[in-house]
N, C-alpha and C. Protein backbone atom coordinates (compact mmCIF):
# COMPACT_ATOMS: atom_id res chain seq x y z
N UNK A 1 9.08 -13.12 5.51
CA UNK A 1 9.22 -11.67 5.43
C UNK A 1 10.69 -11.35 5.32
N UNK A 2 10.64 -10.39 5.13
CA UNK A 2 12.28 -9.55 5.50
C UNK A 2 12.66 -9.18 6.56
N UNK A 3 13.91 -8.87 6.76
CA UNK A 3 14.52 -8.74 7.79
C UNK A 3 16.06 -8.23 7.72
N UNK A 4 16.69 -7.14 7.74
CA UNK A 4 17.74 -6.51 7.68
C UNK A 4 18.58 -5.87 8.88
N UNK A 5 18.39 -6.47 9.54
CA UNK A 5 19.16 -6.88 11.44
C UNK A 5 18.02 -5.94 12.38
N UNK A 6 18.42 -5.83 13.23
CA UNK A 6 17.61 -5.59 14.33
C UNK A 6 16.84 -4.15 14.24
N UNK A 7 17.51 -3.17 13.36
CA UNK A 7 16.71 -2.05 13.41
C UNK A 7 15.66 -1.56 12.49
N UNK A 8 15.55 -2.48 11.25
CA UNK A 8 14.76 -2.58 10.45
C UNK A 8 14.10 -3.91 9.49
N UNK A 9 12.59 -4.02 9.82
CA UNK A 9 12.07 -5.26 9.04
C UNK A 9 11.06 -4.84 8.83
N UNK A 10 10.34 -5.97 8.00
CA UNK A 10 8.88 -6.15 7.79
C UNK A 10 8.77 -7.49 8.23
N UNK A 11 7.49 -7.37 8.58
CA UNK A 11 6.58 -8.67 9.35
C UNK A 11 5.26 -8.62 9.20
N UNK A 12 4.34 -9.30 9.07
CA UNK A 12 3.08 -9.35 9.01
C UNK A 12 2.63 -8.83 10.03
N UNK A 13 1.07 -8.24 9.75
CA UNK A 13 0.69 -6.84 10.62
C UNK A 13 -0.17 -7.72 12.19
N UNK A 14 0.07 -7.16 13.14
CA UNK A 14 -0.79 -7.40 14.16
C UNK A 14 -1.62 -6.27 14.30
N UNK A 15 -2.63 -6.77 15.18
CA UNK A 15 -4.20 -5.94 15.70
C UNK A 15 -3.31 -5.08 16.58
N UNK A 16 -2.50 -5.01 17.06
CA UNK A 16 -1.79 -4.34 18.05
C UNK A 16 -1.12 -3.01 17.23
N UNK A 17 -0.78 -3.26 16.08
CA UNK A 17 -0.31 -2.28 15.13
C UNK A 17 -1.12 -0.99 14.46
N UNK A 18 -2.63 -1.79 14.42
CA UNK A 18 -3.46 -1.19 13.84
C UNK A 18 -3.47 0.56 14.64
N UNK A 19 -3.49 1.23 15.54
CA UNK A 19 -3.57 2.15 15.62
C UNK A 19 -2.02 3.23 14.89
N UNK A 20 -1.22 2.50 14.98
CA UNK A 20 -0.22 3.18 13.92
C UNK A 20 0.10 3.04 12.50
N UNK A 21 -0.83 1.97 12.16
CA UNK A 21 -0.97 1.96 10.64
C UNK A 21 -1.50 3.21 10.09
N UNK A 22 -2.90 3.33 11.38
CA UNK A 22 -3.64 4.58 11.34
C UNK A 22 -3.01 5.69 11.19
N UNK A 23 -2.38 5.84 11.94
CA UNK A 23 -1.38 7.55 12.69
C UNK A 23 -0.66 7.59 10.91
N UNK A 24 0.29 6.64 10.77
CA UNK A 24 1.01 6.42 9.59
C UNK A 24 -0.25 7.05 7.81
N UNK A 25 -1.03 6.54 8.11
CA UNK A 25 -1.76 7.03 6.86
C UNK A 25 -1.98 8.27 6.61
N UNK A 26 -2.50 8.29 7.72
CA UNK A 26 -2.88 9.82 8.23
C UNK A 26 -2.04 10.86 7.63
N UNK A 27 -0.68 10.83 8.69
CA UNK A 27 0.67 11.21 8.45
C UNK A 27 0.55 11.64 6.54
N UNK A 28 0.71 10.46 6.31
CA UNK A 28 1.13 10.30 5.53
C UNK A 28 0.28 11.02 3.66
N UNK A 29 -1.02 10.87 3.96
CA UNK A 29 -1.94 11.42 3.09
C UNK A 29 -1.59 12.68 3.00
N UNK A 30 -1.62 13.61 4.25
CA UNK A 30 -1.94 14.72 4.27
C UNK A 30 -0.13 15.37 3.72
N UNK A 31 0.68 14.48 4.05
CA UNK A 31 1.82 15.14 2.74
C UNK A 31 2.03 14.95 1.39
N UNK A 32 1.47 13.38 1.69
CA UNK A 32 1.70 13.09 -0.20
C UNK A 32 0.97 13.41 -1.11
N UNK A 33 -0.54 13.66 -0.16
CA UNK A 33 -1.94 14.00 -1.40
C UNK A 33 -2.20 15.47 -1.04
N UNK A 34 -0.85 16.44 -0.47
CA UNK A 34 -1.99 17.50 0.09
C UNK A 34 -2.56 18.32 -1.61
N UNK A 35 -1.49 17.98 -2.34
CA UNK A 35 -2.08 18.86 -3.80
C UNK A 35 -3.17 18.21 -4.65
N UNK A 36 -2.92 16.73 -4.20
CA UNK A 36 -4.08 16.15 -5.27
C UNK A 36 -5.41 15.31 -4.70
N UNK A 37 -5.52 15.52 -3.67
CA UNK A 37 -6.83 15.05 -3.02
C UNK A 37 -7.23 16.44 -2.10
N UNK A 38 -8.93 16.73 -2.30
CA UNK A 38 -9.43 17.69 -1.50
C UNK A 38 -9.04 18.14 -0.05
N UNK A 39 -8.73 19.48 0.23
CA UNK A 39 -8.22 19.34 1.29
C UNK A 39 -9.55 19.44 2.75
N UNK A 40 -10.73 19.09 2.50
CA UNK A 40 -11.84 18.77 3.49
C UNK A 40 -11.22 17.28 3.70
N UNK A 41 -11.09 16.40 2.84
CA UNK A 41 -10.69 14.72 2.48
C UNK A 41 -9.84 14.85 3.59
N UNK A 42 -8.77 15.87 3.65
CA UNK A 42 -7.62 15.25 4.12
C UNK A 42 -7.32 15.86 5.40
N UNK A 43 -8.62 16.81 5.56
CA UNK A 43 -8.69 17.45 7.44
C UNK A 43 -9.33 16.57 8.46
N UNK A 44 -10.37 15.99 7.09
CA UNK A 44 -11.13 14.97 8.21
C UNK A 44 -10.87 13.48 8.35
N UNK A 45 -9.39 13.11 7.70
CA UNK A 45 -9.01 11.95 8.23
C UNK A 45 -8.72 11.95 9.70
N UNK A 46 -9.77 10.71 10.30
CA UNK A 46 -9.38 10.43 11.77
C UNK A 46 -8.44 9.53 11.61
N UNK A 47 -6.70 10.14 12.42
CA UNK A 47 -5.92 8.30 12.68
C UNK A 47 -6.64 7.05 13.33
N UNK A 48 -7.34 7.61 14.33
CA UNK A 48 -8.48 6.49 15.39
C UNK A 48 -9.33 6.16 14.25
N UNK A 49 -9.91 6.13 13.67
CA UNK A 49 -10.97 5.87 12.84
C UNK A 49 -10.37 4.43 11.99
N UNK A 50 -9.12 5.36 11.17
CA UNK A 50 -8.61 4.41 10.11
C UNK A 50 -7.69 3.29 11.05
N UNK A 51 -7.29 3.80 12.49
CA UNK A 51 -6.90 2.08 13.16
C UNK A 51 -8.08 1.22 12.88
N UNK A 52 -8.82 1.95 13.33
CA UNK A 52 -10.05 0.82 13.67
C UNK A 52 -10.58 -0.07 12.64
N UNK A 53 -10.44 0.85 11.31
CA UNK A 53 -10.62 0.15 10.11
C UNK A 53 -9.33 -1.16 9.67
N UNK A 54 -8.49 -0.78 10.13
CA UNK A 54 -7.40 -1.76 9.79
C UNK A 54 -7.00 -2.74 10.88
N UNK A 55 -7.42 -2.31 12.06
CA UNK A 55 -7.73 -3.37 13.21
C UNK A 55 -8.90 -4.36 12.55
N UNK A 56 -9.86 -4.46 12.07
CA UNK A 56 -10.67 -5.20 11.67
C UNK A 56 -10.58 -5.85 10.09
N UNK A 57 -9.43 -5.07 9.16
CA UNK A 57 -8.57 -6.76 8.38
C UNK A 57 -8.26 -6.69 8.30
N UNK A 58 -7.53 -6.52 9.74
CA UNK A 58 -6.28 -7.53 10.06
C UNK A 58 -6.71 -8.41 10.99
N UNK A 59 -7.97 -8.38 11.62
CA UNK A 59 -8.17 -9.21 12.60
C UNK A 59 -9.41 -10.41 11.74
N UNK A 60 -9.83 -9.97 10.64
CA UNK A 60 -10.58 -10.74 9.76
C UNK A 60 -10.43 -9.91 8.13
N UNK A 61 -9.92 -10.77 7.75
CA UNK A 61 -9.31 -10.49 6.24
C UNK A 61 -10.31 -11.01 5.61
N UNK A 62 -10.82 -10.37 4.66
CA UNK A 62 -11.82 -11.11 3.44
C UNK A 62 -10.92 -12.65 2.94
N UNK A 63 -10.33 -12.88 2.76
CA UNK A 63 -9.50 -14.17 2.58
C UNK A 63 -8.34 -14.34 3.16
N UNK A 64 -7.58 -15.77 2.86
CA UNK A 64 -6.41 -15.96 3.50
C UNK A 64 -5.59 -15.68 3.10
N UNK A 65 -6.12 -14.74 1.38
CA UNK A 65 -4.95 -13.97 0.89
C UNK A 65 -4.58 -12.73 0.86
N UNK A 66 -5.38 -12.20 1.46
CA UNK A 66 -5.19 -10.58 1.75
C UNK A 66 -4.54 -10.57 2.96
N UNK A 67 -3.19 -9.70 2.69
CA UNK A 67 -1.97 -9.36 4.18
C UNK A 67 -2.13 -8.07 4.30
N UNK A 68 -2.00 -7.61 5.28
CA UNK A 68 -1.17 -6.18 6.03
C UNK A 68 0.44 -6.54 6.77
N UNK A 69 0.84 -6.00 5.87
CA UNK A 69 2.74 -6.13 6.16
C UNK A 69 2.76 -4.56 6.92
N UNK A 70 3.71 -4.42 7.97
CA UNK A 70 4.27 -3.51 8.58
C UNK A 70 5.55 -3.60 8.42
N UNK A 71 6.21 -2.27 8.32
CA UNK A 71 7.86 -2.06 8.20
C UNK A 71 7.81 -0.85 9.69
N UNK A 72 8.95 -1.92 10.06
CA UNK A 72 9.68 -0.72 11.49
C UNK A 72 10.78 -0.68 11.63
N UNK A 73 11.16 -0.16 12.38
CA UNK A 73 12.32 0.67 12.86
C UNK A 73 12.50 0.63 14.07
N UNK A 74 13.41 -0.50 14.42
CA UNK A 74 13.17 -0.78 15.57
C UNK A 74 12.16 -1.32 16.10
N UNK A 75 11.09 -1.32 17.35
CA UNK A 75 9.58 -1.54 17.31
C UNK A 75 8.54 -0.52 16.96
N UNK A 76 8.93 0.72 15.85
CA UNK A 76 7.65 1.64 15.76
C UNK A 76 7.45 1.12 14.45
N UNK A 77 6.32 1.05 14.20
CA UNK A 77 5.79 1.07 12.86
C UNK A 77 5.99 2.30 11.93
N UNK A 78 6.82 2.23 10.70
CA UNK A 78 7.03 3.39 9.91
C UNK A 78 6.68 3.35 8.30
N UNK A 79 5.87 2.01 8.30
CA UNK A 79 5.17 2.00 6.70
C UNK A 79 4.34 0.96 6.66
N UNK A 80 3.67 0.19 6.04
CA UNK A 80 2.53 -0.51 5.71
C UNK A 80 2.27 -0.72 3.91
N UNK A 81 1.89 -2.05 3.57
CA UNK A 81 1.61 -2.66 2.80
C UNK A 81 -0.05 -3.32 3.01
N UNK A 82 -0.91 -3.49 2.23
CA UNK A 82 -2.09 -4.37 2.00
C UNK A 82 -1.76 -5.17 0.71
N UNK A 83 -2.35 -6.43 0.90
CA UNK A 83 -2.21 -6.37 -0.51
C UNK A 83 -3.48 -8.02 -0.33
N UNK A 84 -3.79 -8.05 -1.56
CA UNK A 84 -4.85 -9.37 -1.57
C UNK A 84 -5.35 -9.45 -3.12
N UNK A 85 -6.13 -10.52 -3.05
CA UNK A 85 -6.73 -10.65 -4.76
C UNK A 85 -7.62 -9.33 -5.65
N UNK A 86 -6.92 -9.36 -6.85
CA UNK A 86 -7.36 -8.10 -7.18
C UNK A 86 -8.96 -8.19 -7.73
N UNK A 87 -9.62 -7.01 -7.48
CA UNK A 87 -10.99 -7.19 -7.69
C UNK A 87 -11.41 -6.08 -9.26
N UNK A 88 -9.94 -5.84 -10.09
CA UNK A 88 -10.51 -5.11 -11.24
C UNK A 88 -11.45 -5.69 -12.19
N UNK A 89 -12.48 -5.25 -12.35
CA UNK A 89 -13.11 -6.28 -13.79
C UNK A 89 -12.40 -7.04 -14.55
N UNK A 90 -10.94 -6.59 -14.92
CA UNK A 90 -10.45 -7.70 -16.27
C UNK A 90 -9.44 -8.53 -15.35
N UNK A 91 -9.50 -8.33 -14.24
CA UNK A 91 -8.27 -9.63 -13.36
C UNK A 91 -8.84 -10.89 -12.72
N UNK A 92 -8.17 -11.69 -13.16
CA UNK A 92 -8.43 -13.17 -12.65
C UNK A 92 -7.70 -12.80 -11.04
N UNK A 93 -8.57 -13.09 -10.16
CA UNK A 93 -8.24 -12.66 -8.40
C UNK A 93 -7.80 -14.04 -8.84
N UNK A 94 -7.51 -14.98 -8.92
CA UNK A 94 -6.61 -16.93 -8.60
C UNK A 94 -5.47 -16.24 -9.42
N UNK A 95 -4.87 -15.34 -10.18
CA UNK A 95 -3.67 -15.28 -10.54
C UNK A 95 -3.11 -14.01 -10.09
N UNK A 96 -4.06 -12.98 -9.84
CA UNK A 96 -3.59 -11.35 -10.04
C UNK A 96 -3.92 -10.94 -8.99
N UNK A 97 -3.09 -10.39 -7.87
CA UNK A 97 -2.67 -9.61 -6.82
C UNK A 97 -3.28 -7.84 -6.94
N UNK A 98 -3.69 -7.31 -6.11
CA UNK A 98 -3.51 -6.14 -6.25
C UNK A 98 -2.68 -5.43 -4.92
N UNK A 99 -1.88 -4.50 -5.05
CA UNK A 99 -1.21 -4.00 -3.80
C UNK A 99 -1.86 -2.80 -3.51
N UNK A 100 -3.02 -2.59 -2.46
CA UNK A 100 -3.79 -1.82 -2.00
C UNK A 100 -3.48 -0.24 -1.69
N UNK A 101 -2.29 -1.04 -0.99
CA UNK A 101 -1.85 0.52 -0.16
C UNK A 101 -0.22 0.29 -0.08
N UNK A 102 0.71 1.17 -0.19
CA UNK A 102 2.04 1.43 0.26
C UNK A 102 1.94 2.34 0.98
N UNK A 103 2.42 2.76 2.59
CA UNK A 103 2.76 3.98 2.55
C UNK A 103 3.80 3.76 3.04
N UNK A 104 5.02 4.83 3.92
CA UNK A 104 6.09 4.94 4.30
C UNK A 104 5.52 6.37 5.18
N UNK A 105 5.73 6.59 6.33
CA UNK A 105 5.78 8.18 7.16
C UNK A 105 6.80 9.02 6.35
N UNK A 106 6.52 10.15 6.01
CA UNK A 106 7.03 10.74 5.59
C UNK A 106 8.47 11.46 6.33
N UNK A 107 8.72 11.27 7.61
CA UNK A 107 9.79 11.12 8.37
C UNK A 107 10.70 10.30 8.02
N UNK A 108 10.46 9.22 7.30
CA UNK A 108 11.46 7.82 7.40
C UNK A 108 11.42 7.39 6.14
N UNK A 109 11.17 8.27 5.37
CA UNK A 109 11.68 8.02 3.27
C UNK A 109 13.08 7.91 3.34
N UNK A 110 12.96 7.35 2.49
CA UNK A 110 14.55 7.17 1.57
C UNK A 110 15.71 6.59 2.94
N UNK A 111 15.30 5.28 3.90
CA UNK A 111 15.64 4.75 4.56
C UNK A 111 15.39 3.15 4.23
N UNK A 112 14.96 3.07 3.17
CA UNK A 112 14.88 1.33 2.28
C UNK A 112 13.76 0.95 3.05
N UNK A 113 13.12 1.10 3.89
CA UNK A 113 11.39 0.89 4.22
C UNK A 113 10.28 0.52 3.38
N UNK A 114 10.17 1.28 2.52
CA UNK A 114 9.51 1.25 1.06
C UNK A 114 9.81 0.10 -0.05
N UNK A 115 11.23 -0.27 -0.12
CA UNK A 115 11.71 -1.20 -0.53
C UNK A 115 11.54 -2.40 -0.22
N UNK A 116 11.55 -2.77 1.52
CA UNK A 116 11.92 -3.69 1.99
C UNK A 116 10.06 -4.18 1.75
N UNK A 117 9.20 -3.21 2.08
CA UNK A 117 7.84 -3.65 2.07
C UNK A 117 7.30 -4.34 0.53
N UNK A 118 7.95 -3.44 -0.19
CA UNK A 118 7.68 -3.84 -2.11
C UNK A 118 8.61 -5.58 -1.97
N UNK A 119 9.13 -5.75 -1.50
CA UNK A 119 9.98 -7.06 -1.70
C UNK A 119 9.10 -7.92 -0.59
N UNK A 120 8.34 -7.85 0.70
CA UNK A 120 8.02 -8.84 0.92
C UNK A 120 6.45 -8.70 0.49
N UNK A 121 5.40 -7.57 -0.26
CA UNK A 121 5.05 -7.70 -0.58
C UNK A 121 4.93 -9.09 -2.12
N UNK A 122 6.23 -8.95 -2.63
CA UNK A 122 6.22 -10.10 -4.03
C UNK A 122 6.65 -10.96 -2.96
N UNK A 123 7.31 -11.23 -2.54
CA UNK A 123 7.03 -12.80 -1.57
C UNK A 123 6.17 -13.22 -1.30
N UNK A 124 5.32 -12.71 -0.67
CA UNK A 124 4.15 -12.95 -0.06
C UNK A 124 3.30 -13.53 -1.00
N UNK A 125 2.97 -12.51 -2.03
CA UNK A 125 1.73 -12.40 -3.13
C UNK A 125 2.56 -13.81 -3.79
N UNK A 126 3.63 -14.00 -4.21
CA UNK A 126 4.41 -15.30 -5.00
C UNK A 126 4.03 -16.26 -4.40
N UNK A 127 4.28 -16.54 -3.08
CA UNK A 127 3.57 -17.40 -2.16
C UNK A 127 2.32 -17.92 -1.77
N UNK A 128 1.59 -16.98 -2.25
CA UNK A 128 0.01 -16.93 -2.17
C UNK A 128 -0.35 -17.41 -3.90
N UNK A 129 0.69 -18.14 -4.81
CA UNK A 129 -0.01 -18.66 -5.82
C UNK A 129 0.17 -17.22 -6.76
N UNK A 130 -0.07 -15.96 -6.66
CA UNK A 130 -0.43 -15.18 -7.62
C UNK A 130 1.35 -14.65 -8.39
N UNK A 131 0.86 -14.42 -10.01
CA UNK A 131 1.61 -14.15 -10.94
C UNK A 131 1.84 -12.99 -11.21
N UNK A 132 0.78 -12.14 -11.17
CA UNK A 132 1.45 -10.95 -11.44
C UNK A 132 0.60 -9.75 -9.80
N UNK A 133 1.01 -8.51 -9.77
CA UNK A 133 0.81 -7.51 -8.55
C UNK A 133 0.13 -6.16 -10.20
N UNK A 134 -0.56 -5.65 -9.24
CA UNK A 134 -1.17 -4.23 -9.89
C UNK A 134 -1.53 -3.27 -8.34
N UNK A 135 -1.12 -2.06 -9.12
CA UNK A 135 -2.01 -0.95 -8.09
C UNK A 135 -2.27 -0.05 -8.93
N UNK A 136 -2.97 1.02 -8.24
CA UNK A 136 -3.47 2.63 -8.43
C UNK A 136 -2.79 3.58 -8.25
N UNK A 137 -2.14 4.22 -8.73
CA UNK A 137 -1.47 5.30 -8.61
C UNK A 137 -2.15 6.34 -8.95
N UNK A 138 -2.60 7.40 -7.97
CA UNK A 138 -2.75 9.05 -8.53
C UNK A 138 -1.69 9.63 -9.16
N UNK A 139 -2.72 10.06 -10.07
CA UNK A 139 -1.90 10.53 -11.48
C UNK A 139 -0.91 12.15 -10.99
N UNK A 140 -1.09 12.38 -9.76
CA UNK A 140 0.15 13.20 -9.75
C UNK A 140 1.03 13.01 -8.71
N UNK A 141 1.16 11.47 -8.06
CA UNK A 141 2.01 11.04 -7.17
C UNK A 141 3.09 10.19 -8.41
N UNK A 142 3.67 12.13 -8.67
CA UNK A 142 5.24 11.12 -9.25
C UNK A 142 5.91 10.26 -8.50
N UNK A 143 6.40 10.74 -7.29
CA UNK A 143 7.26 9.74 -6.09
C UNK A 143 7.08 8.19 -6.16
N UNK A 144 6.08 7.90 -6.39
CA UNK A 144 5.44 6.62 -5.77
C UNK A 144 5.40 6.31 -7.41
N UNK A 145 5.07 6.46 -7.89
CA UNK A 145 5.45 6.05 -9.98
C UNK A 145 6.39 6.24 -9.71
N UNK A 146 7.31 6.48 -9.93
CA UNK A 146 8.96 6.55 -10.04
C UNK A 146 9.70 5.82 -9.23
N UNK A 147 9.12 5.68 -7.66
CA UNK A 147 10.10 4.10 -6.92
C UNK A 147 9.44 2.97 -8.02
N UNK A 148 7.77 2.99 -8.07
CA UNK A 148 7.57 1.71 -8.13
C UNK A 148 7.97 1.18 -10.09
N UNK A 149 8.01 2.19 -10.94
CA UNK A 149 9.03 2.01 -12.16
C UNK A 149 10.70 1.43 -12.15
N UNK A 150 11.12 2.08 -11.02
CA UNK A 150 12.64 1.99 -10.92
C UNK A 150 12.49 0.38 -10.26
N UNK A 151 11.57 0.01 -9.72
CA UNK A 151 11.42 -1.45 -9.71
C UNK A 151 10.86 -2.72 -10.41
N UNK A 152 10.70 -2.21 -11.49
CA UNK A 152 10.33 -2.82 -12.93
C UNK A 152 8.96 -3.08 -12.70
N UNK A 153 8.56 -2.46 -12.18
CA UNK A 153 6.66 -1.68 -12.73
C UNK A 153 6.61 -0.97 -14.00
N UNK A 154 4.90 -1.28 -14.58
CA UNK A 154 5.09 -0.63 -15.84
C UNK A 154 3.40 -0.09 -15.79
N UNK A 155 2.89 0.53 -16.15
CA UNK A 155 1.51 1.23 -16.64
C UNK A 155 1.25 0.10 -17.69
N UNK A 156 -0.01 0.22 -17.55
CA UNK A 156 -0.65 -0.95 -18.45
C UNK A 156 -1.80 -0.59 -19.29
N UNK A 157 -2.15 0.85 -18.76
CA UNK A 157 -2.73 1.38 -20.09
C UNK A 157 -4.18 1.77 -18.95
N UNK A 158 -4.75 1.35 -18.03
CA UNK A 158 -6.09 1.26 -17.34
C UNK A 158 -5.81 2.68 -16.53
N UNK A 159 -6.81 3.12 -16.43
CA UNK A 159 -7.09 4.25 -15.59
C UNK A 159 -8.15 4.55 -15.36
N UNK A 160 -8.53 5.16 -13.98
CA UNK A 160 -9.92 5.46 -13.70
C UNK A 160 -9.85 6.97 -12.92
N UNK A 161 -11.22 7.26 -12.90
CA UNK A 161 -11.25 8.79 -12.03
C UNK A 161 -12.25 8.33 -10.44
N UNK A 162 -11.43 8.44 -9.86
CA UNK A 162 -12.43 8.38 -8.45
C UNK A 162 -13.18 9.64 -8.17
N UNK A 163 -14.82 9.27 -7.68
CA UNK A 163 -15.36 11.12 -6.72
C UNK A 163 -15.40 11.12 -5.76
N UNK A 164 -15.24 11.89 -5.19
CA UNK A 164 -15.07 12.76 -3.52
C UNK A 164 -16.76 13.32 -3.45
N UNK A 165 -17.00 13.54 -2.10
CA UNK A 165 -18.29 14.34 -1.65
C UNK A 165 -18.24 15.88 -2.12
N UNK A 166 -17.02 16.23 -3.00
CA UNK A 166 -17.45 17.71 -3.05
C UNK A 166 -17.41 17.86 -4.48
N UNK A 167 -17.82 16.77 -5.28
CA UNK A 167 -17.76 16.83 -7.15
C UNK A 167 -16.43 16.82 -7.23
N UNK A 168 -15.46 17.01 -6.74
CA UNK A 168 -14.13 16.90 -7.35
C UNK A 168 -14.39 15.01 -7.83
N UNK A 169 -12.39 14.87 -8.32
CA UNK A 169 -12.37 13.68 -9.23
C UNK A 169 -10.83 13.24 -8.93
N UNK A 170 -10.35 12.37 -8.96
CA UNK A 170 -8.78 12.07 -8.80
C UNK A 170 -8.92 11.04 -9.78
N UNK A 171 -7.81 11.42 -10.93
CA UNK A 171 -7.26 10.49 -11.99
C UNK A 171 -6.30 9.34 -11.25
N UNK A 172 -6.52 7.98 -11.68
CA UNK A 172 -5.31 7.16 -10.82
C UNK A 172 -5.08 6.47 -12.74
N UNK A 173 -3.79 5.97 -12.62
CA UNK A 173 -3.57 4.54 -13.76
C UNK A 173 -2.98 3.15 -12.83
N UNK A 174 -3.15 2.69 -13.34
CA UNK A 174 -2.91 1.35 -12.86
C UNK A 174 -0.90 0.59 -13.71
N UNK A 175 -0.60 0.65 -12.68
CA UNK A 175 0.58 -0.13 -13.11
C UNK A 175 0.87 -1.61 -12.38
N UNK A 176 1.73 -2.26 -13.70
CA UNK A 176 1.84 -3.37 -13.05
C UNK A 176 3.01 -4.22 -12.79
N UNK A 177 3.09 -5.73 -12.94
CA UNK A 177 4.31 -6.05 -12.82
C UNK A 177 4.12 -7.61 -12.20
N UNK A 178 4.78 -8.92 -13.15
CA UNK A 178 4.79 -10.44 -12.89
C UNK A 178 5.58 -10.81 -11.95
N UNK A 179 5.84 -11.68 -11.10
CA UNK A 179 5.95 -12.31 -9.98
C UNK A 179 7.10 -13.51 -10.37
N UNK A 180 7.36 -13.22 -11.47
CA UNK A 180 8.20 -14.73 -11.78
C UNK A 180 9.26 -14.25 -11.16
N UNK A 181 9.59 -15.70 -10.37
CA UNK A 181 11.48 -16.09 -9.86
C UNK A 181 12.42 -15.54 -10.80
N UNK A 182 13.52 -14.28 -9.73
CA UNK A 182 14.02 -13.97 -11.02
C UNK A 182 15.50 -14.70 -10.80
C-alpha cells in the first residue's frame, strides 16, 4: 500500500472499518449524487446498513482478488476503494479489474486521499495479475471523470442506464485504463 508519513495512508480495509466506510458513503452520495440520483435513493441510505454490507466483503470477499482499501487521516477513515475482477460481459475477470467504488468524504477533497487510493488501487490490481482497471462513472459526475482522466483514464465507448424503484434511470460510461509498469 501507500503511505505518506504518519498523517496520511492507505491500507487494506478491516471489519473494524466497515462502519465508516458506511458513514463515508453515505456522506458522501448524498453530496456527489444529490442532482443525479433520486432523492428517496439518497434519504434512505442507512450508514449502519451499508457498514454491514461492507463488513461482510471485507470479512468474506467473493475471491482473493477483490480488496477494500481505506485512506485516513491519521486513524479516521476518509475514503475507500473496492476493487476485484470485472464482471462486464466483454471482460476477461483473469486480466481485467474493475474499480467498484472510489469515494473520498466530502470534507477531505483535494487533500491527495483520492490519489493516494487510485495509486494503491493499480498496485494492488498489478499485483493481483490484472492488466488493465475499468469503472462506471455517472454521466454527470464531472469531478470524478476529470480526476480519473487527469490520471490517464480514458472512456471506452460502453455505457449503460441503471433503474431505481421510482422508473427513473442513471446514465453511467465506463472508462478505462492498463496497468503496465510505467
Amino acid at each position: 500500500m501507500s503511505e505518506t508519513g504518519a498523517d496520511h495512508s492507505v491500507r487494506v480495509a478491516w471489519v473494524a472499518d466497515a462502519d465508516a466506510i458506511g458513514a463515508v458513503q453515505a456522506r458522501t452520495w448524498r453530496t456527489v449524487y444529490a442532482a443525479g440520483l433520486p432523492a428517496q435513493v439518497l434519504a434512505e441510505l442507512d450508514p449502519q446498513a451499508l457498514g454491514q454490507s461492507w463488513a461482510a466483503a471485507i470479512r468474506r470477499p467473493p475471491s482473493a482478488r477483490h480488496r477494500v482499501l481505506v485512506a485516513l487521516e491519521r486513524n479516521v477513515v476518509v475514503g475507500f476503494a473496492a476493487v476485484g475482477p470485472s464482471e462486464d460481459p466483454d471482460a476477461d475477470p483473469s486480466t481485467d479489474a474493475e474499480l467498484a467504488a472510489l469515494l473520498v468524504d466530502p470534507e477531505h477533497l483535494g487533500l491527495g486521499h483520492g490519489s493516494r487510493l487510485l495509486a494503491a488501487v493499480a498496485d494492488t490490481s498489478r499485483a493481483d495479475g490484472f492488466a488493465r482497471l475499468t469503472t462506471w462513472v455517472l454521466g454527470g459526475d464531472d469531478a470524478l471523470r476529470a480526476f480519473l482522466e487527469s490520471a490517464g483514464w480514458a472512456a471506452d465507448g460502453a455505457h449503460r442506464e441503471l433503474g431505481a424503484d421510482d422508473d427513473s434511470t442513471a446514465r453511467q460510461v465506463r472508462l478505462h485504463t492498463t496497468l503496465e509498469e510505467q
